[in-house]
N, C-alpha and C. Protein backbone atom coordinates (compact mmCIF):
# COMPACT_ATOMS: atom_id res chain seq x y z
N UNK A 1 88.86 21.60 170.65
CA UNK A 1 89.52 21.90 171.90
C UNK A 1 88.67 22.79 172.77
N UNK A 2 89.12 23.27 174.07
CA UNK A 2 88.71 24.23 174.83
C UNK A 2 89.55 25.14 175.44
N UNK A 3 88.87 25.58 176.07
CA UNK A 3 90.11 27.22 176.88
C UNK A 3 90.40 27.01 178.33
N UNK A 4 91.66 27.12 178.29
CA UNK A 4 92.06 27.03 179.40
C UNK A 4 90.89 27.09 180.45
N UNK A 5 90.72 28.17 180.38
CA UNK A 5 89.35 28.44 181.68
C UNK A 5 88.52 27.28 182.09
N UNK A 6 88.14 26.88 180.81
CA UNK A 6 87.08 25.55 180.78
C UNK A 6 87.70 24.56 181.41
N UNK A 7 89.24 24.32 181.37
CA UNK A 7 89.93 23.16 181.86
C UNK A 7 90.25 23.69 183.08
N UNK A 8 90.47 24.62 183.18
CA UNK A 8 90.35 25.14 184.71
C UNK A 8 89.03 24.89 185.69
N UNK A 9 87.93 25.39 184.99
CA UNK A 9 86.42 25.03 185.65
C UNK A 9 86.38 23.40 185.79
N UNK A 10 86.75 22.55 184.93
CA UNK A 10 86.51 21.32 184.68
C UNK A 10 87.27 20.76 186.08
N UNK A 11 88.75 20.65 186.30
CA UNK A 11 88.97 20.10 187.48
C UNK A 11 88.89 20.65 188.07
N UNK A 12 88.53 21.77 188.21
CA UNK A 12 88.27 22.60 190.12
C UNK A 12 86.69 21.91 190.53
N UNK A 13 85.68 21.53 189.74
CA UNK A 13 84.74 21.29 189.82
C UNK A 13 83.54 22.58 190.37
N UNK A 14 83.90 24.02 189.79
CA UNK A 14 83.93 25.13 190.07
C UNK A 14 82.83 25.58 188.64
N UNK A 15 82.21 26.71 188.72
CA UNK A 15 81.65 27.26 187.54
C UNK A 15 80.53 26.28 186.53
N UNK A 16 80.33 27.16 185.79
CA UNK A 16 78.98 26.72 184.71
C UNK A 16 79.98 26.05 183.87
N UNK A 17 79.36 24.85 183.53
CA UNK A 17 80.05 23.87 182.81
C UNK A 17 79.56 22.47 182.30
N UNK A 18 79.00 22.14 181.29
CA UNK A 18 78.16 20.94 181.12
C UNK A 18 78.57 19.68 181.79
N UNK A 19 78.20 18.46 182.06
CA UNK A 19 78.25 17.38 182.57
C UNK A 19 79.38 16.91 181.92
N UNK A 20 78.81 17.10 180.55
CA UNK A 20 79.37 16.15 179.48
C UNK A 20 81.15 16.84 178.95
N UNK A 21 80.86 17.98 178.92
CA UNK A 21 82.61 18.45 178.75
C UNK A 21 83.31 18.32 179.99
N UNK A 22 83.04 18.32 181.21
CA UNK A 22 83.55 18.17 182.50
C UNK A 22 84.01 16.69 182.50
N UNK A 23 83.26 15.79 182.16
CA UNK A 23 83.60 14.44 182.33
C UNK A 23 84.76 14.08 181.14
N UNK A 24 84.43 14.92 180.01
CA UNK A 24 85.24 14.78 178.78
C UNK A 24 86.60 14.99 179.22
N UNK A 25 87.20 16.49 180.11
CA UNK A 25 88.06 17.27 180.60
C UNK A 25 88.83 16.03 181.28
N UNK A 26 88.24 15.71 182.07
CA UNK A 26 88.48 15.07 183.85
C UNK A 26 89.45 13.58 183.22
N UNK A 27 88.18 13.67 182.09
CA UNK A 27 88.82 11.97 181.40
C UNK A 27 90.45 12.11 181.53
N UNK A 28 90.74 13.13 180.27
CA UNK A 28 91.25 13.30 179.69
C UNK A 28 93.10 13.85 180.86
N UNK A 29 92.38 14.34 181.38
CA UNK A 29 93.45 14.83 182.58
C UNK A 29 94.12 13.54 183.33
N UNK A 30 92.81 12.68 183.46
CA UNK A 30 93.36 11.67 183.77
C UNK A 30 94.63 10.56 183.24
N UNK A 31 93.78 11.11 181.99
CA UNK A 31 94.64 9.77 181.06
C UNK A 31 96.36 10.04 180.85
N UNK A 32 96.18 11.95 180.95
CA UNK A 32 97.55 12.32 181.08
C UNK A 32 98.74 12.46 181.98
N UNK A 33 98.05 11.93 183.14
CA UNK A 33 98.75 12.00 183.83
C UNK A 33 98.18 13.51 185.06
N UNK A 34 97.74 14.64 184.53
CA UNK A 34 97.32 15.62 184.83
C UNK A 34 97.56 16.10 186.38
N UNK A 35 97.81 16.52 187.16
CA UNK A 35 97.38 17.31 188.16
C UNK A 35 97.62 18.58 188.84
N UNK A 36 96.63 19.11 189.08
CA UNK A 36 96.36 21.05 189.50
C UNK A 36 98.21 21.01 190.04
N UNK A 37 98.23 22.61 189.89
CA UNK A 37 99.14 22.47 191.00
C UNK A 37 98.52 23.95 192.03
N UNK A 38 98.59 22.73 192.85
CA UNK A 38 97.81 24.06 194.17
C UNK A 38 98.25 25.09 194.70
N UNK A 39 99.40 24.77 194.83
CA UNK A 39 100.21 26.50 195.11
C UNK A 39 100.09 27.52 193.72
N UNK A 40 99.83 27.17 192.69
CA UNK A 40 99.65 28.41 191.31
C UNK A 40 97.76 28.58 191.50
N UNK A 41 97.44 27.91 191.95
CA UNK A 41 95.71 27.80 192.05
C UNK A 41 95.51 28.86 193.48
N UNK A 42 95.98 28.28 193.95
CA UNK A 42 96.13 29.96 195.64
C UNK A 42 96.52 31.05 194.86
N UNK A 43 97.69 30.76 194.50
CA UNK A 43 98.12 32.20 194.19
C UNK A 43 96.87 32.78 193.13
N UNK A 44 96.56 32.15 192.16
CA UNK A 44 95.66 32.88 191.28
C UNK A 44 94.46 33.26 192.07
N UNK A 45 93.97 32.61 193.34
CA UNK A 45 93.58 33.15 194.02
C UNK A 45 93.03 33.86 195.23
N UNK A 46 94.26 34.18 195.05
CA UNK A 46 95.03 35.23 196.23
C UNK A 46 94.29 34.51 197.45
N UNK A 47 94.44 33.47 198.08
CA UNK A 47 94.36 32.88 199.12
C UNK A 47 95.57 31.51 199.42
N UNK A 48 95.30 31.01 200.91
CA UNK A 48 96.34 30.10 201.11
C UNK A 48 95.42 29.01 202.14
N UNK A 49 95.97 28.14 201.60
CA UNK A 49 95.28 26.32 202.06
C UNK A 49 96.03 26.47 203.71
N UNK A 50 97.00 27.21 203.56
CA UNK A 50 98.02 26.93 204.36
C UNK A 50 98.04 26.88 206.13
N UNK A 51 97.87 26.42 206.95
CA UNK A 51 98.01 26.29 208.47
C UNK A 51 99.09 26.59 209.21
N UNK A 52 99.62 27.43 209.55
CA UNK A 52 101.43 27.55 210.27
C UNK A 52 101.03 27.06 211.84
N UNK A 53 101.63 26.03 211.92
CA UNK A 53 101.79 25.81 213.59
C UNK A 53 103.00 25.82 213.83
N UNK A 54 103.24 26.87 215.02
CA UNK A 54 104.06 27.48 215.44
C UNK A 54 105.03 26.71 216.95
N UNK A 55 105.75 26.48 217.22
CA UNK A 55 106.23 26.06 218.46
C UNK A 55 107.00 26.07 218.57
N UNK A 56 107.37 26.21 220.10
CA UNK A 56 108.91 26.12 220.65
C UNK A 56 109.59 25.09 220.98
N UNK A 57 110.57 25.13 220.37
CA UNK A 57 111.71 23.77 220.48
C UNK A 57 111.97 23.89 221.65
N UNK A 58 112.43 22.54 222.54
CA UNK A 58 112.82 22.04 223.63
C UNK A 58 114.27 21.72 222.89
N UNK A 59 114.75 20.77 222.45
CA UNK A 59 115.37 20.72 221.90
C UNK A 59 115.69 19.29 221.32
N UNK A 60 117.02 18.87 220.41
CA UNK A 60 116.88 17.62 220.39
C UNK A 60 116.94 16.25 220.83
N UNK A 61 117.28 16.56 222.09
CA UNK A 61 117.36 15.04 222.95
C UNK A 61 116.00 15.06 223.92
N UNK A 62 115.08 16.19 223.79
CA UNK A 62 113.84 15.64 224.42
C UNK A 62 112.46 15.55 223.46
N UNK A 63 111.99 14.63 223.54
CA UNK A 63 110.36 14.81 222.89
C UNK A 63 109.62 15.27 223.36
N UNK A 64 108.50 15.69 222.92
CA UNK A 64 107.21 16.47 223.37
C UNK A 64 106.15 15.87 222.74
N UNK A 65 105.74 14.82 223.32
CA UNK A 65 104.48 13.85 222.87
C UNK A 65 103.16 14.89 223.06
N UNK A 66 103.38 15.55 223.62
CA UNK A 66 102.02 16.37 223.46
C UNK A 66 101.82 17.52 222.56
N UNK A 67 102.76 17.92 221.81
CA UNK A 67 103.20 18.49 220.95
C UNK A 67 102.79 17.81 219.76
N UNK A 68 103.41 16.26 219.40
CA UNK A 68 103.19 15.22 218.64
C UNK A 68 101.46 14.83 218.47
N UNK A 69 101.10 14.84 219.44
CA UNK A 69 99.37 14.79 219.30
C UNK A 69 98.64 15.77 218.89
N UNK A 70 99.01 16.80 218.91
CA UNK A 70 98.44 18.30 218.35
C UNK A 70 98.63 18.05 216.94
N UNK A 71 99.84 17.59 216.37
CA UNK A 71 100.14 18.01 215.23
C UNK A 71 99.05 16.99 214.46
N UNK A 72 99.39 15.76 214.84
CA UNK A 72 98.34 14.59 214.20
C UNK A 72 96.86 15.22 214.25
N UNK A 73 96.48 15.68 215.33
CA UNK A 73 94.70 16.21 215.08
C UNK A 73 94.75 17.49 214.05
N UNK A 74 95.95 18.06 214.25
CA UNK A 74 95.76 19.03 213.05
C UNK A 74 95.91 18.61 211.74
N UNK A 75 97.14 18.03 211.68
CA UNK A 75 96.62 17.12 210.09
C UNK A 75 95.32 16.45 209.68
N UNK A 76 95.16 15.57 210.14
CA UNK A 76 93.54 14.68 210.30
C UNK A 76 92.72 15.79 209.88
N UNK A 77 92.12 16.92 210.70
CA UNK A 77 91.46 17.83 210.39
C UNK A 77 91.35 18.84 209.22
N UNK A 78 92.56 18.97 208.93
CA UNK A 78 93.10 19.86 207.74
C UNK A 78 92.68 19.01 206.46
N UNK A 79 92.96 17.47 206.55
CA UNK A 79 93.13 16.96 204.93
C UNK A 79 91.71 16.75 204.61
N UNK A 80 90.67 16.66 205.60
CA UNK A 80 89.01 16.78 205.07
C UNK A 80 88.97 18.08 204.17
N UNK A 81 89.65 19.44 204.42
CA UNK A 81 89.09 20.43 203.86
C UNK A 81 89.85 20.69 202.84
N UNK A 82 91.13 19.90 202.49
CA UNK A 82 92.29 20.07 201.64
C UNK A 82 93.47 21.54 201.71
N UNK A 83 93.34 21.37 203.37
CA UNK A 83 94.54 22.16 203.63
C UNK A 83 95.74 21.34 204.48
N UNK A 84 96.49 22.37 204.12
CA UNK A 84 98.45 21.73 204.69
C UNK A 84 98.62 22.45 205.54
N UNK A 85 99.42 21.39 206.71
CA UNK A 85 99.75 21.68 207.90
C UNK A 85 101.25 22.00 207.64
N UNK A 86 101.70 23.67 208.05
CA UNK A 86 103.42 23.93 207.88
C UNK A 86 103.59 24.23 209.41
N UNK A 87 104.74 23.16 209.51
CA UNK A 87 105.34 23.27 211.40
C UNK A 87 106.26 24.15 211.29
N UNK A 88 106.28 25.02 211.67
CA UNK A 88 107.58 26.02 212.07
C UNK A 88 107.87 25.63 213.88
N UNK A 89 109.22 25.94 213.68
CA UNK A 89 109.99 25.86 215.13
C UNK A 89 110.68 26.67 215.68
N UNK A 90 111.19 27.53 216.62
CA UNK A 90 111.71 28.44 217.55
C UNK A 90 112.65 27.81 218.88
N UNK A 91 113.86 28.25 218.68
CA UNK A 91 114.83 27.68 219.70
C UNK A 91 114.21 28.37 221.04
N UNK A 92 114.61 27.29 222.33
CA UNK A 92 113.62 27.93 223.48
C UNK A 92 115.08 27.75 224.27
N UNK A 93 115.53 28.67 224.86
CA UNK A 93 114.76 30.29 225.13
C UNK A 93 115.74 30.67 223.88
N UNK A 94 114.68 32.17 223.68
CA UNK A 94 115.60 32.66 222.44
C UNK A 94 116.88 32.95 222.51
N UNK A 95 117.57 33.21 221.43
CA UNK A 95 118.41 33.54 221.47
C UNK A 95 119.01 34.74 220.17
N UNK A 96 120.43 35.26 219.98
CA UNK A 96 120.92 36.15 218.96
C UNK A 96 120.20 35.19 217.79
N UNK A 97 120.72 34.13 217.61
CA UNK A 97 119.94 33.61 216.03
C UNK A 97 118.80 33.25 215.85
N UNK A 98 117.84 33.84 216.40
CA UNK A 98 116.23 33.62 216.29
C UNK A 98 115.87 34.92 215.54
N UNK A 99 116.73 36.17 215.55
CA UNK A 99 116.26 37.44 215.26
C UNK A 99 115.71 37.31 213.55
N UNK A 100 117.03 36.47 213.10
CA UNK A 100 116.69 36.22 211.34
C UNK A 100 115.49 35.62 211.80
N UNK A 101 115.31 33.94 212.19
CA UNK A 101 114.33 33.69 211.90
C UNK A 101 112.74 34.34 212.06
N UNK A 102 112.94 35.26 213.13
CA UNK A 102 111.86 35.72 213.65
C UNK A 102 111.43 36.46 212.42
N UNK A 103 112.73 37.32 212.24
CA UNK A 103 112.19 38.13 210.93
C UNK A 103 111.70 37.61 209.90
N UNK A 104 111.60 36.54 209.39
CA UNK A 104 111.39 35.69 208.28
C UNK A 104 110.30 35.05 208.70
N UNK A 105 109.65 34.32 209.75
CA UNK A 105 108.22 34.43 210.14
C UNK A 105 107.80 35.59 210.09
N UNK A 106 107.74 36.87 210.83
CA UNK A 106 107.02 38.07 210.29
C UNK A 106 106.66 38.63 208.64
N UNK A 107 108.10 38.05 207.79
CA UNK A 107 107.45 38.39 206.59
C UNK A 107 106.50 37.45 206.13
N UNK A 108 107.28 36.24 206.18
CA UNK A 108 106.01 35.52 205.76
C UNK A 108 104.08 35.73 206.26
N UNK A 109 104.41 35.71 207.28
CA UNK A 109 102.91 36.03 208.03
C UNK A 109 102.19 36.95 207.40
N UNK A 110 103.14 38.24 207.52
CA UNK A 110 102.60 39.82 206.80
C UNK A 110 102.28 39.30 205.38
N UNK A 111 103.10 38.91 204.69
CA UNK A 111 102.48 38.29 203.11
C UNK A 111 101.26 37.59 202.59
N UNK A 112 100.59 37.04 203.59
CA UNK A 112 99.61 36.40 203.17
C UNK A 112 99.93 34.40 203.06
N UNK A 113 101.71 34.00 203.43
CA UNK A 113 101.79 32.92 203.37
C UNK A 113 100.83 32.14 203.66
N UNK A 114 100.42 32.02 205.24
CA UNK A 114 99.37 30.88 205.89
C UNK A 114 98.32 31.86 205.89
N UNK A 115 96.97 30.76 205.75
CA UNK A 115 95.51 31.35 206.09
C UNK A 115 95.14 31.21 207.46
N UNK A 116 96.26 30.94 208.21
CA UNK A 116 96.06 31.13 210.06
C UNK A 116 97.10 30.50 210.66
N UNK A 117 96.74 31.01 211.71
CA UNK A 117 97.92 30.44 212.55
C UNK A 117 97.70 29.53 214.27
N UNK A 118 98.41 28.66 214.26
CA UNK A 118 98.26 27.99 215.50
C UNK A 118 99.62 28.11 216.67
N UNK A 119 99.70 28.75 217.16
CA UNK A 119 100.34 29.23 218.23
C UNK A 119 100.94 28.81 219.80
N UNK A 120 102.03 27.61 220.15
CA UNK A 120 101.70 27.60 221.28
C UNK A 120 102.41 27.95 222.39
N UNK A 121 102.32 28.75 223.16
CA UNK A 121 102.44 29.70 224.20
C UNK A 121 104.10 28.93 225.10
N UNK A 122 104.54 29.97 225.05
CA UNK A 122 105.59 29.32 226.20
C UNK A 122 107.21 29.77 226.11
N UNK A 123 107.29 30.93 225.07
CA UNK A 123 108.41 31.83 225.08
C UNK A 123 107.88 33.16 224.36
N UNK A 124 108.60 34.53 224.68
CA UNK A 124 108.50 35.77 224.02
C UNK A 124 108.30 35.48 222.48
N UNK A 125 108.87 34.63 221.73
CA UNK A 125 108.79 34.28 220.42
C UNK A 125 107.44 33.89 220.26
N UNK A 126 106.64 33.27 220.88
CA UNK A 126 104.95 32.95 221.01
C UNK A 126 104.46 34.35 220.47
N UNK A 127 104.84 34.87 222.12
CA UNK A 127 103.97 36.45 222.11
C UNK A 127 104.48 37.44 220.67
N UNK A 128 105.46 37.60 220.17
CA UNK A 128 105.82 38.19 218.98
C UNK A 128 105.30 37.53 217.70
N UNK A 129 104.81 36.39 217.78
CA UNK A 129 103.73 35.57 216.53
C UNK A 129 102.60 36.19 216.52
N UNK A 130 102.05 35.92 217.53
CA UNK A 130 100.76 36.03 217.78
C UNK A 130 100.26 37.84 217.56
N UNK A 131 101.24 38.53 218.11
CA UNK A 131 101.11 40.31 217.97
C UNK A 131 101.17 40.15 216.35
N UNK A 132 102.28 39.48 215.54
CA UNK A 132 102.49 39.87 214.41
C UNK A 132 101.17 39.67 213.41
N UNK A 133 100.64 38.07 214.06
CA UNK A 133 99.11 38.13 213.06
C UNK A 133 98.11 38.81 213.42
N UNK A 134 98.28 39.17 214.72
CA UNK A 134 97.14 40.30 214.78
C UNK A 134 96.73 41.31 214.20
N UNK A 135 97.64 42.35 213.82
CA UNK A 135 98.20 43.45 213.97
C UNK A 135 97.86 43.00 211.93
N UNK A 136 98.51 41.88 211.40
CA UNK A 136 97.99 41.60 209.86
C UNK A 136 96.85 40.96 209.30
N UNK A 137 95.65 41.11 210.99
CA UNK A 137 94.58 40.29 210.89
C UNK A 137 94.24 39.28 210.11
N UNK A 138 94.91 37.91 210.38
CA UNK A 138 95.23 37.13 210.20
C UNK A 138 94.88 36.12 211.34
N UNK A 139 93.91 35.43 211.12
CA UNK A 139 93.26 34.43 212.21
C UNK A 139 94.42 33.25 212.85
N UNK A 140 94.05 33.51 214.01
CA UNK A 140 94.80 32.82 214.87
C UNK A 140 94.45 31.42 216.02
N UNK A 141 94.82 31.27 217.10
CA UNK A 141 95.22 30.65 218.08
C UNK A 141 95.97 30.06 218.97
N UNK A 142 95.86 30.17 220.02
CA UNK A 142 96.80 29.95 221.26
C UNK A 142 96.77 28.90 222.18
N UNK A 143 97.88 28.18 221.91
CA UNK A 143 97.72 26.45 222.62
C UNK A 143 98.50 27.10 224.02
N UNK A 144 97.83 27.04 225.11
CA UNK A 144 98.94 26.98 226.50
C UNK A 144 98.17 28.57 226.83
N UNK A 145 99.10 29.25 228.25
CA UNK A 145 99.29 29.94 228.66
C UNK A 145 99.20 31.30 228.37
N UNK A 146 98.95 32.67 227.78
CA UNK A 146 99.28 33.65 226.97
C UNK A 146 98.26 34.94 228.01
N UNK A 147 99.05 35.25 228.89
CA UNK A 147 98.90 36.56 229.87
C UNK A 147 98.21 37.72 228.60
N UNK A 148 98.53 37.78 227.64
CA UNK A 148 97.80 39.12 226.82
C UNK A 148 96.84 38.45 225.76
N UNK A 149 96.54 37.09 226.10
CA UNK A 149 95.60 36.34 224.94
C UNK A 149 94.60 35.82 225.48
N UNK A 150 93.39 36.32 226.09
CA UNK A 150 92.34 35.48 226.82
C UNK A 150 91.71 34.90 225.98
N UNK A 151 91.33 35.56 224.71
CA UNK A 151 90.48 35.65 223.59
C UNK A 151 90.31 34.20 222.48
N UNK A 152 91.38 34.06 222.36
CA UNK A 152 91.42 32.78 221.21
C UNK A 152 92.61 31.76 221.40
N UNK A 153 92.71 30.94 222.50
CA UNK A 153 92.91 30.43 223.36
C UNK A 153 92.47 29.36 223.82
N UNK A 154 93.14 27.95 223.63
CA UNK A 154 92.82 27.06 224.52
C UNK A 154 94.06 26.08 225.41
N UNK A 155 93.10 26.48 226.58
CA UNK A 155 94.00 26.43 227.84
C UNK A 155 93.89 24.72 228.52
N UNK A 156 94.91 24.46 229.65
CA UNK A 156 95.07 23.17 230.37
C UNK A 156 95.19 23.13 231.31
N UNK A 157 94.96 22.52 232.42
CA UNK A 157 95.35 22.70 233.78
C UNK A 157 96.22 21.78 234.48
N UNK A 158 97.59 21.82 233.75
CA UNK A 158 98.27 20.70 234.35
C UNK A 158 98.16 20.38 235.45
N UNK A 159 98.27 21.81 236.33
CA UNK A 159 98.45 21.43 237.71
C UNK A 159 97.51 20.24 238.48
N UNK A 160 96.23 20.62 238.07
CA UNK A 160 94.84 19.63 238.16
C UNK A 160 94.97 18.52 237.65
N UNK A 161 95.47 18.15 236.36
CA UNK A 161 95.72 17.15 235.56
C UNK A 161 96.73 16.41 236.19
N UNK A 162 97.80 16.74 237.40
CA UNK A 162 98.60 16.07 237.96
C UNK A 162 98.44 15.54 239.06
N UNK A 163 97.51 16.52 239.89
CA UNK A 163 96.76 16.06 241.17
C UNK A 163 95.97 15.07 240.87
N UNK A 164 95.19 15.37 239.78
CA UNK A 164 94.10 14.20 239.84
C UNK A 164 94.35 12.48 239.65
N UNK A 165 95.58 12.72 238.91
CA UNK A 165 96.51 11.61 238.46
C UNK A 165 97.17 10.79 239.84
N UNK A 166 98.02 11.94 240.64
CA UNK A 166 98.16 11.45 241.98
C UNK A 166 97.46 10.78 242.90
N UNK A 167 95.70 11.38 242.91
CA UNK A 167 95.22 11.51 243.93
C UNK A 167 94.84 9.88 243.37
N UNK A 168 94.55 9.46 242.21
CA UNK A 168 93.68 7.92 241.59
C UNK A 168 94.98 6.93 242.10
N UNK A 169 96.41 7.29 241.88
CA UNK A 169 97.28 6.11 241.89
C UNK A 169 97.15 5.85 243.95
N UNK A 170 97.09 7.09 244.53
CA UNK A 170 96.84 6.94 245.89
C UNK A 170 95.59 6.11 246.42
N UNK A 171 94.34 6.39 245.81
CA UNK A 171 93.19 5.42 246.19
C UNK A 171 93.25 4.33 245.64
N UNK A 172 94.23 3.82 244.86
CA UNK A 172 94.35 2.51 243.85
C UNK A 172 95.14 1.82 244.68
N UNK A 173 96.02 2.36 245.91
CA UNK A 173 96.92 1.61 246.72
C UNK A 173 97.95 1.68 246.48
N UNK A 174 98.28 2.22 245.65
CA UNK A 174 99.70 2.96 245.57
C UNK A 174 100.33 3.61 246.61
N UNK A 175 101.82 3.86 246.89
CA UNK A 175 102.38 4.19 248.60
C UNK A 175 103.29 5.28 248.08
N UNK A 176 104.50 4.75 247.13
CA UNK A 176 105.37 5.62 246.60
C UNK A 176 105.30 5.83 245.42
N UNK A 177 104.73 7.00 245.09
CA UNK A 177 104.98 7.94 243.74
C UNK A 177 105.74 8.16 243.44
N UNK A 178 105.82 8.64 242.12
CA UNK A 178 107.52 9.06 241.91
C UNK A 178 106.90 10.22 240.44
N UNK A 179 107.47 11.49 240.41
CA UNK A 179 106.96 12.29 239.12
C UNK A 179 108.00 12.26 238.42
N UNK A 180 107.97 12.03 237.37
CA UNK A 180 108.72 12.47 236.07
C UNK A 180 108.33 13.13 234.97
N UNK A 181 108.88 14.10 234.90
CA UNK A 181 108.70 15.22 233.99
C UNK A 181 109.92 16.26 233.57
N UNK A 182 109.62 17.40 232.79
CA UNK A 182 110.26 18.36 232.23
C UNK A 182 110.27 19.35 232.97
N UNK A 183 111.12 20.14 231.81
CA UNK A 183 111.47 21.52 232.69
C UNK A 183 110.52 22.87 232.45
N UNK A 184 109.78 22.68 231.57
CA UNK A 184 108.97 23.65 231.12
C UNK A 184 107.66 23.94 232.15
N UNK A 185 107.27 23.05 232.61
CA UNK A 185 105.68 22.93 233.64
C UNK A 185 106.27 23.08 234.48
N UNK A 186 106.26 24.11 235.70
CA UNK A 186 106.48 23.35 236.75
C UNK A 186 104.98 23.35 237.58
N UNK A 187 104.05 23.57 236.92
CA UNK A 187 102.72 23.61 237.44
C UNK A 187 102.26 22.01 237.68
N UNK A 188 102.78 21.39 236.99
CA UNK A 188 102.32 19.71 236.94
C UNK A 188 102.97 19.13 238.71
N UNK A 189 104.38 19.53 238.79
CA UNK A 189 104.91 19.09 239.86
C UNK A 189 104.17 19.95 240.84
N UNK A 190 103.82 21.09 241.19
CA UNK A 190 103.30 21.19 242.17
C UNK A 190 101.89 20.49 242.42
N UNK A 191 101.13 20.41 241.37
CA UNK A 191 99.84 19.77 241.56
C UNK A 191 100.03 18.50 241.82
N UNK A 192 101.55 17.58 241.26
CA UNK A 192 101.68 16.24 241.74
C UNK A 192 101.87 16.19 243.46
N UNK A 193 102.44 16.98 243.79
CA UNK A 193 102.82 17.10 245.01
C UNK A 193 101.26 17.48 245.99
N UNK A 194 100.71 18.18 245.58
CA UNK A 194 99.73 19.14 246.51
C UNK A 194 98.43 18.34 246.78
């Protein structure tokens, strides 16, 4: 037989370890059915695979396709390095029952749950994420808008992104526009308009 450790080194593919007992190990794990379990493998050491993307609910009768595209590039990206994407959500605008949850993101955060955080801007609940991983230096980022976040941050210019949209359907021969959108931008409608 061997020691734990060794079967530990063997599938992590980690440490000094011959060819030949590694392949022996690996066999053998296989044949059993075998596999790590990754949350006891973090914890042993003291790190987390983990990604928290953070956002504010609109709610349930509207979608947020651009929301939906974030999440997909963050998955995609994450499963090359063998980390998990955890979506957390926040009722917009807050309210009395956000206080639990808020509190329960702060512990988690403060704990060491996620190895960062993705953040996107657009209620006080944003700005109280983002202070909380700071403050537990805890790597971050900020999708949207964030008046006290210049730093780690990536920003959009709807307003531009709507004009420019306008201005192509107008040289294409287009006469009557029409915008449809949400309630959250209103930067898009003025740039559709302007």
């Amino acid at each position: 037989g061997v020691s734990t450790a060794t079967v530990s080194r063997a599938c992590s593919h980690t440490g000094r370890i011959s060819d030949k007992t590694r392949r022996m190990i690996v066999a053998k794990a296989e044949e059993l059915g075998y596999r790590a379990n990754i949350h006891a493998s973090n914890l042993a050491a003291r790190r987390s695979n983990v990604i928290s993307f953070f956002y504010p609910s609109i709610g349930y009768d509207q979608l947020d396709y651009f929301i939906g595209e974030i999440q997909l590039g963050l998955h995609a990206g994450l499963q090359s390095s063998n980390g998990e994407l955890q979506l957390q959500t926040h009722p917009l605008p807050p309210g009395p029952e956000l206080q639990p949850v808020m509190a329960g993101y702060r512990d988690f955060i403060r704990s060491g749950g996620p190895a960062g955080l993705i953040v996107v801007a657009g209620s006080p609940a944003s700005v109280e994420l983002v202070q909380t991983a700071r403050s537990a230096g805890l790597p971050y980022s900020v999708i949207g808008h964030m008046s006290d976040e210049p730093q780690y941050t990536v920003t959009f210019d709807n307003a531009r992104g709507a004009a420019m949209a306008a201005r192509y359907f107008l040289k294409t021969g287009r006469q009557r526009l029409a915008y449809v959108g949400g309630f959250l931008d209103k930067r898009k409608l003025k740039g559709f308009r302007g």
